[in-house]
Every structure is written in C-alpha cells, then in structure tokens.
PDB file of N, CA and C in Angstrom:
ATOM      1  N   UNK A   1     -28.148   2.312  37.728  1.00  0.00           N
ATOM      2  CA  UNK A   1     -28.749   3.170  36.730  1.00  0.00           C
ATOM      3  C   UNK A   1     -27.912   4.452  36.600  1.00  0.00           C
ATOM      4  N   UNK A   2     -27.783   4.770  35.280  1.00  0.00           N
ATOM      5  CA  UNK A   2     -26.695   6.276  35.138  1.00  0.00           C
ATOM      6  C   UNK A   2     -27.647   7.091  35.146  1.00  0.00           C
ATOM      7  N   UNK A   3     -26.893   8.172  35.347  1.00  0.00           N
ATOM      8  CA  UNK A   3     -27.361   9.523  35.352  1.00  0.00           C
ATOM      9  C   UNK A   3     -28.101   9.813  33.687  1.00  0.00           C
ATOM     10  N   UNK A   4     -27.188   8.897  32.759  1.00  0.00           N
ATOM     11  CA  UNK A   4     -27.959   9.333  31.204  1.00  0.00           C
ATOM     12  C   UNK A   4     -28.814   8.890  31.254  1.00  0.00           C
ATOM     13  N   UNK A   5     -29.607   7.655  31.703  1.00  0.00           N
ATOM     14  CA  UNK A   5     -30.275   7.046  31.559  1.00  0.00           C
ATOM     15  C   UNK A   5     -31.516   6.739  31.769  1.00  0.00           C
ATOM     16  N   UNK A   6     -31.719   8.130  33.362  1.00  0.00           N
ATOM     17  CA  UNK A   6     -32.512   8.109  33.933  1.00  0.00           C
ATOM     18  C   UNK A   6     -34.181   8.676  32.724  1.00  0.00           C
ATOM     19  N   UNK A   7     -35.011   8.297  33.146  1.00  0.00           N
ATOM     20  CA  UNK A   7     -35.989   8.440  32.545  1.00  0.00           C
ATOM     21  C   UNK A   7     -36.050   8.396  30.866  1.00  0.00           C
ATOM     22  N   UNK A   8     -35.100   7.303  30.804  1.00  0.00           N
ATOM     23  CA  UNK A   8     -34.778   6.981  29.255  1.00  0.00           C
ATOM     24  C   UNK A   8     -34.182   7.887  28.576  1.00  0.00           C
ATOM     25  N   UNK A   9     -34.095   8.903  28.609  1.00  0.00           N
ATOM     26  CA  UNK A   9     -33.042  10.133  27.716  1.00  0.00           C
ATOM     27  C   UNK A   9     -32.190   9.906  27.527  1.00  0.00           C
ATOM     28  N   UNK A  10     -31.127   9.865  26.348  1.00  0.00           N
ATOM     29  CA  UNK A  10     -29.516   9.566  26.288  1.00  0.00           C
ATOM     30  C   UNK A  10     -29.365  11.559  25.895  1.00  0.00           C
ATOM     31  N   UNK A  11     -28.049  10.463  26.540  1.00  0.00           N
ATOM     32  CA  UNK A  11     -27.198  11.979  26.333  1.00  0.00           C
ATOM     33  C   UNK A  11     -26.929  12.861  24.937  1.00  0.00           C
ATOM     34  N   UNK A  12     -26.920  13.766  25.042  1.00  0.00           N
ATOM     35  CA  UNK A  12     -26.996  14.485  23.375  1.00  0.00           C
ATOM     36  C   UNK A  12     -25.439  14.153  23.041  1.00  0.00           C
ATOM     37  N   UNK A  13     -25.399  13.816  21.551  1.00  0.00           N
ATOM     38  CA  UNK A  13     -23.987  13.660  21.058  1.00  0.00           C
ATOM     39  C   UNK A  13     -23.472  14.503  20.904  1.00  0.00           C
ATOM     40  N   UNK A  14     -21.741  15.155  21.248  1.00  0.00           N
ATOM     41  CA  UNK A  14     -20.981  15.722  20.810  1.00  0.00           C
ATOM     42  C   UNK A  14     -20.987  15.919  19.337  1.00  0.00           C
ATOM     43  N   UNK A  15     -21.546  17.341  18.916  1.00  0.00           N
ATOM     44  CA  UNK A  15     -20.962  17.276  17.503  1.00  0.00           C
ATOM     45  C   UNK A  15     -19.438  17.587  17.079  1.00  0.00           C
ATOM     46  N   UNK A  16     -18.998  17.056  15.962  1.00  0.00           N
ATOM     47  CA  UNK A  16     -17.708  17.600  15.591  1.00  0.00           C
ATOM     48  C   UNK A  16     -17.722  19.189  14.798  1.00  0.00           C
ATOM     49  N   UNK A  17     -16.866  19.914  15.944  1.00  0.00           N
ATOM     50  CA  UNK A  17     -16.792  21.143  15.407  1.00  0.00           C
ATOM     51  C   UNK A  17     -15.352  21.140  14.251  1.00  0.00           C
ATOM     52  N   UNK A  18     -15.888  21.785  13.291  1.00  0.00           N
ATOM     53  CA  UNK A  18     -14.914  21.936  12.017  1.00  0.00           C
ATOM     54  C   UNK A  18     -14.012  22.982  12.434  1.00  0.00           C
ATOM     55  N   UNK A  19     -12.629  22.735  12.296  1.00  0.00           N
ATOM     56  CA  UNK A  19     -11.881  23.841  11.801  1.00  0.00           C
ATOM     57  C   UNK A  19     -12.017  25.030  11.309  1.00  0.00           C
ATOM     58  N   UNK A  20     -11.495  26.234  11.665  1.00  0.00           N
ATOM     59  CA  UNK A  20     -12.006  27.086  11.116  1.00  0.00           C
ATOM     60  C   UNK A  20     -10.775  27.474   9.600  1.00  0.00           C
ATOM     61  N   UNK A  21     -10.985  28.106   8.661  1.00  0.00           N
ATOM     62  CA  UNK A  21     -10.394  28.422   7.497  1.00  0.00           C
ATOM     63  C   UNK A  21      -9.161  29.204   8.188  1.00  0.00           C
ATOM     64  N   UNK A  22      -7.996  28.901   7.811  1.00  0.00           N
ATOM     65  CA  UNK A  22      -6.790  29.764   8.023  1.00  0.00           C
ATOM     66  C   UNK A  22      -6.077  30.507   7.249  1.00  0.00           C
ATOM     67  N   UNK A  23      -5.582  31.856   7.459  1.00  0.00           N
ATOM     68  CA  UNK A  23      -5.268  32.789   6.181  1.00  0.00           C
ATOM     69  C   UNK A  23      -3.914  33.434   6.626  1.00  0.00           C
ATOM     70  N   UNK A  24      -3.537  33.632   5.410  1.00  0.00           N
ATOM     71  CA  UNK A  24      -2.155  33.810   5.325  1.00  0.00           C
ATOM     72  C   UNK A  24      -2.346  35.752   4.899  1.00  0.00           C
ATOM     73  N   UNK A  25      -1.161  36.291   6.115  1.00  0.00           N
ATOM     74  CA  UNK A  25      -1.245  37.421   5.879  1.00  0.00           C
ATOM     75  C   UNK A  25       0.095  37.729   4.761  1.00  0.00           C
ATOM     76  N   UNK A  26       0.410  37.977   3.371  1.00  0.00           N
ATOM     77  CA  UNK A  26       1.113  37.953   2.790  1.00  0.00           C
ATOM     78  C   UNK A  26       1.915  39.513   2.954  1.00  0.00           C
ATOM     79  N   UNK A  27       3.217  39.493   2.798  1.00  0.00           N
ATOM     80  CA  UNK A  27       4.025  41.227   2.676  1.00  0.00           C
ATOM     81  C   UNK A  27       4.607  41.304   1.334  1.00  0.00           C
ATOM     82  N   UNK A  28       4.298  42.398   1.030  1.00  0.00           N
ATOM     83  CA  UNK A  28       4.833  42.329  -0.547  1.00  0.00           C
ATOM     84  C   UNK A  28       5.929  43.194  -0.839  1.00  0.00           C
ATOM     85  N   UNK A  29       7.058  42.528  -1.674  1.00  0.00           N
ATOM     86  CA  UNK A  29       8.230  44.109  -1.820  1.00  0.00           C
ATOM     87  C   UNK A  29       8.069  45.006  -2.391  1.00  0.00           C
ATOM     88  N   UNK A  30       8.263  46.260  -1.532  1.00  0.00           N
ATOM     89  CA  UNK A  30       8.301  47.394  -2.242  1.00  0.00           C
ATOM     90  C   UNK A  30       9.886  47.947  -2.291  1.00  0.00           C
ATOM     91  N   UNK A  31      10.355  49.302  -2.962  1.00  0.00           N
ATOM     92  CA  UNK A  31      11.404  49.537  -2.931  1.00  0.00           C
ATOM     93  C   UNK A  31      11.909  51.168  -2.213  1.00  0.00           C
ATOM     94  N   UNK A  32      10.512  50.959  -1.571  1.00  0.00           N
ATOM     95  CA  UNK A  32      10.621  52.240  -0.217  1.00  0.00           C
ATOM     96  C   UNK A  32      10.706  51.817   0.994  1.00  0.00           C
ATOM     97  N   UNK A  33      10.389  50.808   1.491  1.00  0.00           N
ATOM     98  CA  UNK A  33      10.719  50.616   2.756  1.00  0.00           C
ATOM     99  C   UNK A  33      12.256  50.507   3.228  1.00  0.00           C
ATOM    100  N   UNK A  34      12.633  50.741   4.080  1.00  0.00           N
ATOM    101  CA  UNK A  34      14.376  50.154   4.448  1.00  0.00           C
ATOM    102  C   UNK A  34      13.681  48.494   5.398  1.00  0.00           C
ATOM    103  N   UNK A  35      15.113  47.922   4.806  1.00  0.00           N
ATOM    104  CA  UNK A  35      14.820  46.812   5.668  1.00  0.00           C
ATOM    105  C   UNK A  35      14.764  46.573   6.973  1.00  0.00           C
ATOM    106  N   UNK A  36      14.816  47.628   7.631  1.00  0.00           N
ATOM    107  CA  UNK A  36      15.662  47.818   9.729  1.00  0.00           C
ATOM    108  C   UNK A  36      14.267  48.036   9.729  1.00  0.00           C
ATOM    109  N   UNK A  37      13.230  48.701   9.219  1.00  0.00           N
ATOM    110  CA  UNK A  37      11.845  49.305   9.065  1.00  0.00           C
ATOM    111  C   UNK A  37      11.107  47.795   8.943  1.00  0.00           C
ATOM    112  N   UNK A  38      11.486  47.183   7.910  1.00  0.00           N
ATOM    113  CA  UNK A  38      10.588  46.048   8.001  1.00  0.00           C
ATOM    114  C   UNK A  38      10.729  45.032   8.926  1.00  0.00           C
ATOM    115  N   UNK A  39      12.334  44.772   9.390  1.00  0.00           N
ATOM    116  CA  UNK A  39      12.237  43.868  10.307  1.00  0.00           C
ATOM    117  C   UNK A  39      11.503  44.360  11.827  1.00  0.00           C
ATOM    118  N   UNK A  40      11.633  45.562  12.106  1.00  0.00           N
ATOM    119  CA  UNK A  40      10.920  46.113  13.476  1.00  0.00           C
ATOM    120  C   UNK A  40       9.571  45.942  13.384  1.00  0.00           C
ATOM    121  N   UNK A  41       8.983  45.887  12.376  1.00  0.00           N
ATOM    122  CA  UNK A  41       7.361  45.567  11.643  1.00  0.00           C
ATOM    123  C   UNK A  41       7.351  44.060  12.342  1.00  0.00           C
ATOM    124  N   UNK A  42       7.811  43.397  11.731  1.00  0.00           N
ATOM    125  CA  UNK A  42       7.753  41.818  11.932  1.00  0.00           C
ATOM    126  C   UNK A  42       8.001  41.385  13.108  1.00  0.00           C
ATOM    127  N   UNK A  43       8.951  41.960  13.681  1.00  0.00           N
ATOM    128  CA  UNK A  43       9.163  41.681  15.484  1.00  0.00           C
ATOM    129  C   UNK A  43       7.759  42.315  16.177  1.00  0.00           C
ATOM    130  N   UNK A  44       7.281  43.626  15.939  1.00  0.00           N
ATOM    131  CA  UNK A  44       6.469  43.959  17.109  1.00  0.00           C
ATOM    132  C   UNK A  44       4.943  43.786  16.492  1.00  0.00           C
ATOM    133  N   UNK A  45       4.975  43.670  15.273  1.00  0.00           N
ATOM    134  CA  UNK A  45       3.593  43.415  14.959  1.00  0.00           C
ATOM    135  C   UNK A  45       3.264  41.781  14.450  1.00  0.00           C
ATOM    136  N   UNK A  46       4.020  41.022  14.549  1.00  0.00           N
ATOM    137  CA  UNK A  46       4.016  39.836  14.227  1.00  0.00           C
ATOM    138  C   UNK A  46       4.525  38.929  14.794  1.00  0.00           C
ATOM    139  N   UNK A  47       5.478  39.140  15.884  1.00  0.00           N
ATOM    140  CA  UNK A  47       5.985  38.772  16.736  1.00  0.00           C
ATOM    141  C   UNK A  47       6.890  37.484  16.225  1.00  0.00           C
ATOM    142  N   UNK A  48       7.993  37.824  15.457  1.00  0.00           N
ATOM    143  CA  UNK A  48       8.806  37.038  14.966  1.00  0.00           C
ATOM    144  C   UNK A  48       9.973  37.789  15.788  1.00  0.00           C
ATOM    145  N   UNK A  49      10.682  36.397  15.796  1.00  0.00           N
ATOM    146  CA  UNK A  49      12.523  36.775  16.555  1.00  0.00           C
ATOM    147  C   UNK A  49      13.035  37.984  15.551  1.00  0.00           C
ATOM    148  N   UNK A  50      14.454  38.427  15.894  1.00  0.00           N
ATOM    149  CA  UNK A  50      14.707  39.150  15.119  1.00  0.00           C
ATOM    150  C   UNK A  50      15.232  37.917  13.731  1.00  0.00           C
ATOM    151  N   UNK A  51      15.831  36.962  13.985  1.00  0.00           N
ATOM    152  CA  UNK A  51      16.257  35.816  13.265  1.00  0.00           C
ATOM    153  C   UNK A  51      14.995  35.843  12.279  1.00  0.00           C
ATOM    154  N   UNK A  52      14.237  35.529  13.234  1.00  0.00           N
ATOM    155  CA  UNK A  52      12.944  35.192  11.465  1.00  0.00           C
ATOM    156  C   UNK A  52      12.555  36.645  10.625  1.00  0.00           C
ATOM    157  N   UNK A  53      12.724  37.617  11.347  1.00  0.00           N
ATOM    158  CA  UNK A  53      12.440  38.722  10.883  1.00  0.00           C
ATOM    159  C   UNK A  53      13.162  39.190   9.727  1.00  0.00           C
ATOM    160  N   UNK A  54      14.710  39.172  10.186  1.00  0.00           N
ATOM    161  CA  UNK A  54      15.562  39.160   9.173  1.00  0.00           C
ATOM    162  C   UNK A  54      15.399  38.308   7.427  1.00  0.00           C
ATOM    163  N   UNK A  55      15.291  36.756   8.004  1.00  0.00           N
ATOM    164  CA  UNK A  55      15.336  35.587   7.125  1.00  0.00           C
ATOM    165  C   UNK A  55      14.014  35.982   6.312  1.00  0.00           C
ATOM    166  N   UNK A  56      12.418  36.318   6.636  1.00  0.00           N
ATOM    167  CA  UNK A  56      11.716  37.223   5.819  1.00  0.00           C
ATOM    168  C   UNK A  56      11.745  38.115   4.704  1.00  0.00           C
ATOM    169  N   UNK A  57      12.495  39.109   5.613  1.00  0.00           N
ATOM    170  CA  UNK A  57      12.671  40.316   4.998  1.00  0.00           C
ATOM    171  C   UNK A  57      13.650  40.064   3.828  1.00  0.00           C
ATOM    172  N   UNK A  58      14.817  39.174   3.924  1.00  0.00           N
ATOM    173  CA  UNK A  58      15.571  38.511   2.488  1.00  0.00           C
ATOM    174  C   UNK A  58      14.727  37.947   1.879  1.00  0.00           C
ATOM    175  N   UNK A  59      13.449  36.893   2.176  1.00  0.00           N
ATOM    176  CA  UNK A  59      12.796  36.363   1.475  1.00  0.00           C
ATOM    177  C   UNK A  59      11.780  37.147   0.441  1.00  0.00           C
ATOM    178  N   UNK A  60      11.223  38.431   1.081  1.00  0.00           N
ATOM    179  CA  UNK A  60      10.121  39.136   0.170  1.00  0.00           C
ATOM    180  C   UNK A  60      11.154  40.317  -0.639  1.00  0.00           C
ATOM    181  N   UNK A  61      12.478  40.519   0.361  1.00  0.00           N
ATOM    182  CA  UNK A  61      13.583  41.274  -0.970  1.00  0.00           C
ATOM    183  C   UNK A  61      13.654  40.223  -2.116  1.00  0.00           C
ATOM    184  N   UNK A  62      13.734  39.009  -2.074  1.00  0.00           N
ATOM    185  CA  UNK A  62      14.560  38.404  -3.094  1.00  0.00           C
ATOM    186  C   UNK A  62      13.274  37.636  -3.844  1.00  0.00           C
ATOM    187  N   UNK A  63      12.141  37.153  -3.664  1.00  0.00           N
ATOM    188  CA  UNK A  63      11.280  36.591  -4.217  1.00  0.00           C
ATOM    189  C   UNK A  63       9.787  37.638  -4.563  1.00  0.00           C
ATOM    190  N   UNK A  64       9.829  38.685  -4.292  1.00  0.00           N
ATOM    191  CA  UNK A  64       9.076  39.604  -4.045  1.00  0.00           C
ATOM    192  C   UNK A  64       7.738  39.430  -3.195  1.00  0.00           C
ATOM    193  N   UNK A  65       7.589  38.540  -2.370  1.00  0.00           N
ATOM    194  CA  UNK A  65       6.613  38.098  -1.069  1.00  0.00           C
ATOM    195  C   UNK A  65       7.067  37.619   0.036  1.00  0.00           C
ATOM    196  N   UNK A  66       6.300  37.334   0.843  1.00  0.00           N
ATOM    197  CA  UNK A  66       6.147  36.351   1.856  1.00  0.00           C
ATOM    198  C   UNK A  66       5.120  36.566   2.896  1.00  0.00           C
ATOM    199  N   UNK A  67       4.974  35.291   3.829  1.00  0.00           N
ATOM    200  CA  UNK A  67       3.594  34.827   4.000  1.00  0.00           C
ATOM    201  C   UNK A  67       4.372  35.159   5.718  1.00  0.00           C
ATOM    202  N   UNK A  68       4.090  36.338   6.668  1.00  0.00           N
ATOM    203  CA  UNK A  68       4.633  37.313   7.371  1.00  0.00           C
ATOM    204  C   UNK A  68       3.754  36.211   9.117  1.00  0.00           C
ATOM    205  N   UNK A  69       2.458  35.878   8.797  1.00  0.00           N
ATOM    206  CA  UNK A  69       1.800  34.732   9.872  1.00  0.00           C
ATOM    207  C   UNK A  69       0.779  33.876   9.019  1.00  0.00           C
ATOM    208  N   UNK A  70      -0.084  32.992  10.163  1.00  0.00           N
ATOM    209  CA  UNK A  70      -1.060  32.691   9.292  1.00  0.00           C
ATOM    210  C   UNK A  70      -1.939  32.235  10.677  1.00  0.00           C
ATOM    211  N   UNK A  71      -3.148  32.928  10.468  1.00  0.00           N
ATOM    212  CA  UNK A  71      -4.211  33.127  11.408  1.00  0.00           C
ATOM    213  C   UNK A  71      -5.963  33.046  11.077  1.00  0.00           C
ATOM    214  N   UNK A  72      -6.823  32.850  11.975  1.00  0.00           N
ATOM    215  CA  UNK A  72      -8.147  32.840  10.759  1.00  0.00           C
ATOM    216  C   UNK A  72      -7.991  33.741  10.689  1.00  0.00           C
ATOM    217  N   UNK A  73      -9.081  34.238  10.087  1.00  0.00           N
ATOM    218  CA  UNK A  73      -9.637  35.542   9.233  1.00  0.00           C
ATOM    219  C   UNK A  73      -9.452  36.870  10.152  1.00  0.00           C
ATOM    220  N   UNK A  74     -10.118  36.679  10.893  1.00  0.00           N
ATOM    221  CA  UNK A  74     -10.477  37.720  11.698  1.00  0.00           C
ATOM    222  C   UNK A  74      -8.954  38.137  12.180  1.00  0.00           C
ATOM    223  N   UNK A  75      -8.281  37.414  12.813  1.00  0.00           N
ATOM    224  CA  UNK A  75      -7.096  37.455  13.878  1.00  0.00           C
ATOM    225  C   UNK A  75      -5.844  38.157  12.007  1.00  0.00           C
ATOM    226  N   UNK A  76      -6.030  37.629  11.338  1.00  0.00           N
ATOM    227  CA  UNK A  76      -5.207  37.821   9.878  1.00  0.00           C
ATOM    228  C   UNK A  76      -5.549  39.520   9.236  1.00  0.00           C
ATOM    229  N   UNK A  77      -7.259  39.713   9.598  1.00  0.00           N
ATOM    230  CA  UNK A  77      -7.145  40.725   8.877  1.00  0.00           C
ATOM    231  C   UNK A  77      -6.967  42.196   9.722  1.00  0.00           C
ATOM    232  N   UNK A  78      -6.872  41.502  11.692  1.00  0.00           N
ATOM    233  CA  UNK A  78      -6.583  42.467  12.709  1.00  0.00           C
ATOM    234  C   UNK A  78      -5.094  42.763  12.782  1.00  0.00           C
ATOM    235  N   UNK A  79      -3.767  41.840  12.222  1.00  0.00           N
ATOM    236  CA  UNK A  79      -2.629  42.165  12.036  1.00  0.00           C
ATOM    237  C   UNK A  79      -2.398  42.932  11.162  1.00  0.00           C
ATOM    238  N   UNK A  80      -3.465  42.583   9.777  1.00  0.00           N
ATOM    239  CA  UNK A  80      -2.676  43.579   8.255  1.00  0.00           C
ATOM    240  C   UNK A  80      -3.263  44.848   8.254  1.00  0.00           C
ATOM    241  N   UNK A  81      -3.932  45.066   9.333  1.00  0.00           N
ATOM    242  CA  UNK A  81      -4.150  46.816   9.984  1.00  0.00           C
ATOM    243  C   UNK A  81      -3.319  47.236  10.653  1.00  0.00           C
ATOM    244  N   UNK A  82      -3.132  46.106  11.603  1.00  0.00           N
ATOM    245  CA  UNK A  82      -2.100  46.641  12.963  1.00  0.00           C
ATOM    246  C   UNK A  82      -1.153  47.249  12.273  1.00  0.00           C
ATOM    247  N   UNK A  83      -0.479  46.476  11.248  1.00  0.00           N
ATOM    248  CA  UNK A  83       1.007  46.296  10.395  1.00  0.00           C
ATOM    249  C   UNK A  83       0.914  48.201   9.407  1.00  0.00           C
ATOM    250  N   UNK A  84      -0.587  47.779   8.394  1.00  0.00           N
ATOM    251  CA  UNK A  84      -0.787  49.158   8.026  1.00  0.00           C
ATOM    252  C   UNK A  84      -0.688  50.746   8.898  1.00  0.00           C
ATOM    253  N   UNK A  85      -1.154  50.539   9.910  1.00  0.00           N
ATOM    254  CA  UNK A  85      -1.140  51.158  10.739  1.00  0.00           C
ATOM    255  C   UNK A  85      -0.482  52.074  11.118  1.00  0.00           C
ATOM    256  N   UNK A  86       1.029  51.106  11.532  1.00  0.00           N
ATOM    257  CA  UNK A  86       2.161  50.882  12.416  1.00  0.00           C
ATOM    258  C   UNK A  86       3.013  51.491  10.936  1.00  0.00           C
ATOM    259  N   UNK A  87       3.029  51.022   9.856  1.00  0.00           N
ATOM    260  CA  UNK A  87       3.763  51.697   8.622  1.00  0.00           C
ATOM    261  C   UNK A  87       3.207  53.093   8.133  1.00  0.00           C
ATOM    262  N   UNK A  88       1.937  53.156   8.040  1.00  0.00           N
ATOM    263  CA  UNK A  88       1.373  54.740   7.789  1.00  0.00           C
ATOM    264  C   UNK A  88       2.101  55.663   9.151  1.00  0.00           C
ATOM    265  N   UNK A  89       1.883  55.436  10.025  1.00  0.00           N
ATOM    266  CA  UNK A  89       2.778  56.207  11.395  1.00  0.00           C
ATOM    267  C   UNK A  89       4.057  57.055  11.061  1.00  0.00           C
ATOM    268  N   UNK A  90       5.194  55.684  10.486  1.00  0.00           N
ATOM    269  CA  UNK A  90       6.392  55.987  10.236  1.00  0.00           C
ATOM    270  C   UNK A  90       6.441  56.650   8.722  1.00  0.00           C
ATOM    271  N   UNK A  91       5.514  56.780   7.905  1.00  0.00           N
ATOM    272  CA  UNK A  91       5.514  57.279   6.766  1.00  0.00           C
ATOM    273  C   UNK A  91       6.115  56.269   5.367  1.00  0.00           C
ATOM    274  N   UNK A  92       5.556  55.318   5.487  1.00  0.00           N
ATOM    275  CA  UNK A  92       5.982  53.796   4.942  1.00  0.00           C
ATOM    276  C   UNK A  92       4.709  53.514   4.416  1.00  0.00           C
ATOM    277  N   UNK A  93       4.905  52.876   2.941  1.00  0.00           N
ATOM    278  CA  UNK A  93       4.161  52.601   1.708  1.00  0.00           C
ATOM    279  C   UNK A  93       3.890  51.155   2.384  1.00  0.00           C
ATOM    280  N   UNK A  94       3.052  50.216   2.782  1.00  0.00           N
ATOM    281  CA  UNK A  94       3.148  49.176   3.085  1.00  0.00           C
ATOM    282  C   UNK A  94       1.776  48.050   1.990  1.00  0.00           C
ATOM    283  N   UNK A  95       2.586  47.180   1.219  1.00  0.00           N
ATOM    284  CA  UNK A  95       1.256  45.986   0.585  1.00  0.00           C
ATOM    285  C   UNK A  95       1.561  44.966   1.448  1.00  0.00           C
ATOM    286  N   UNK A  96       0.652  44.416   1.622  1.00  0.00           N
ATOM    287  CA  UNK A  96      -0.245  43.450   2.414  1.00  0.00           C
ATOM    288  C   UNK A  96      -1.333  42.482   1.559  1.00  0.00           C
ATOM    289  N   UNK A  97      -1.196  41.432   2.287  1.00  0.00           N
ATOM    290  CA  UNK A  97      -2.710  41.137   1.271  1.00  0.00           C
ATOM    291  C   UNK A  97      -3.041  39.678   2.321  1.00  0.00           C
ATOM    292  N   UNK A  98      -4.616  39.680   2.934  1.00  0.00           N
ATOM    293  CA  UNK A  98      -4.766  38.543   3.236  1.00  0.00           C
ATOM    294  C   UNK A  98      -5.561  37.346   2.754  1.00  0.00           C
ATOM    295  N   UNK A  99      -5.173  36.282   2.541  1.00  0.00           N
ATOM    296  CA  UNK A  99      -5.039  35.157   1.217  1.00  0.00           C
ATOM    297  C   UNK A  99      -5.587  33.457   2.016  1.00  0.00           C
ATOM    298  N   UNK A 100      -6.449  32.993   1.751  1.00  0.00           N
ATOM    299  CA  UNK A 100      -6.981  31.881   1.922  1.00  0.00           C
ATOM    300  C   UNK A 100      -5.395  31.009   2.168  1.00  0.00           C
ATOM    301  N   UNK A 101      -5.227  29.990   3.190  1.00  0.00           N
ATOM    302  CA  UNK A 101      -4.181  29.457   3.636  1.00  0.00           C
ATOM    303  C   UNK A 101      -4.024  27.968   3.038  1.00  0.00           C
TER     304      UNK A 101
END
C-alpha cells in the first residue's frame, strides 16, 4: 500500500505553472549621449561584454533602437530605472521604453 493511497486520498495534481510574460527593455538614439557613455551603461547596468556593448550601441546609432535585455516585467522595469538613474547622475538625456517581448 503507498503512502498516496492510504485512506483512499490521491495525491493532488501538479498544476502547470504558465510562463510568465517577458519584456524587452528597448534604448533609443539620442544625439547627446557619447557612445563610451552608452557602452559603460550597457556593461554595468546590463551586463553585456564590452563586445555586445559596442555591437548595440552601432545598432541603436544606426537603426535608431535596440532591445538593450529582455526580462519579466518587474526585473525589465527595475533595469530602465537602474539605467535612468545611472544616466541622470552623469547628466545624460536617456529614452528607454519597456515593451511586451
């Protein structure tokens, strides 16, 4: 006799927990920031190599965006403060925007 079984009870089913929604913290170009400014953004507040940091920072110079992480909600909208933050400090205009993934 199992342990589930005892006194006829089955075991409660595992429900399936859903995914949670993931969001994309987007950086937008402006034409005040310097780029040495944005890549130090992306290394310490986003924690990209300097390699991806760089390859970014050409991407939102040359397409005027890019999608900087992508995290739920909460964790997405605690970076595009950190990031605001960290740019109001240095005296840096910073857009941001966080965007359903």
């Amino acid at each position: 006799m199992s342990i589930w079984t005892r006194g006829g009870a089955e075991p409660e089913k595992a429900q399936a927990v859903a995914r949670p929604n993931m969001y994309a913290v987007v950086m937008h170009n402006d034409d005040f920031m310097t780029m040495d400014f944005v890549i130090d953004l992306l290394v310490k507040v986003f924690n990209k190599s300097s390699q991806q940091a760089r390859a970014l920072t050409m991407q939102v110079h040359r397409q005027g965006s890019g999608v900087a992480g992508i995290y739920t909600y909460d964790l997405a909208v605690s970076k595009r403060l950190q990031a605001e933050r960290f740019a109001e400090e240095n005296a840096f205009p910073l857009r941001l925007s966080v965007e359903i993934s």
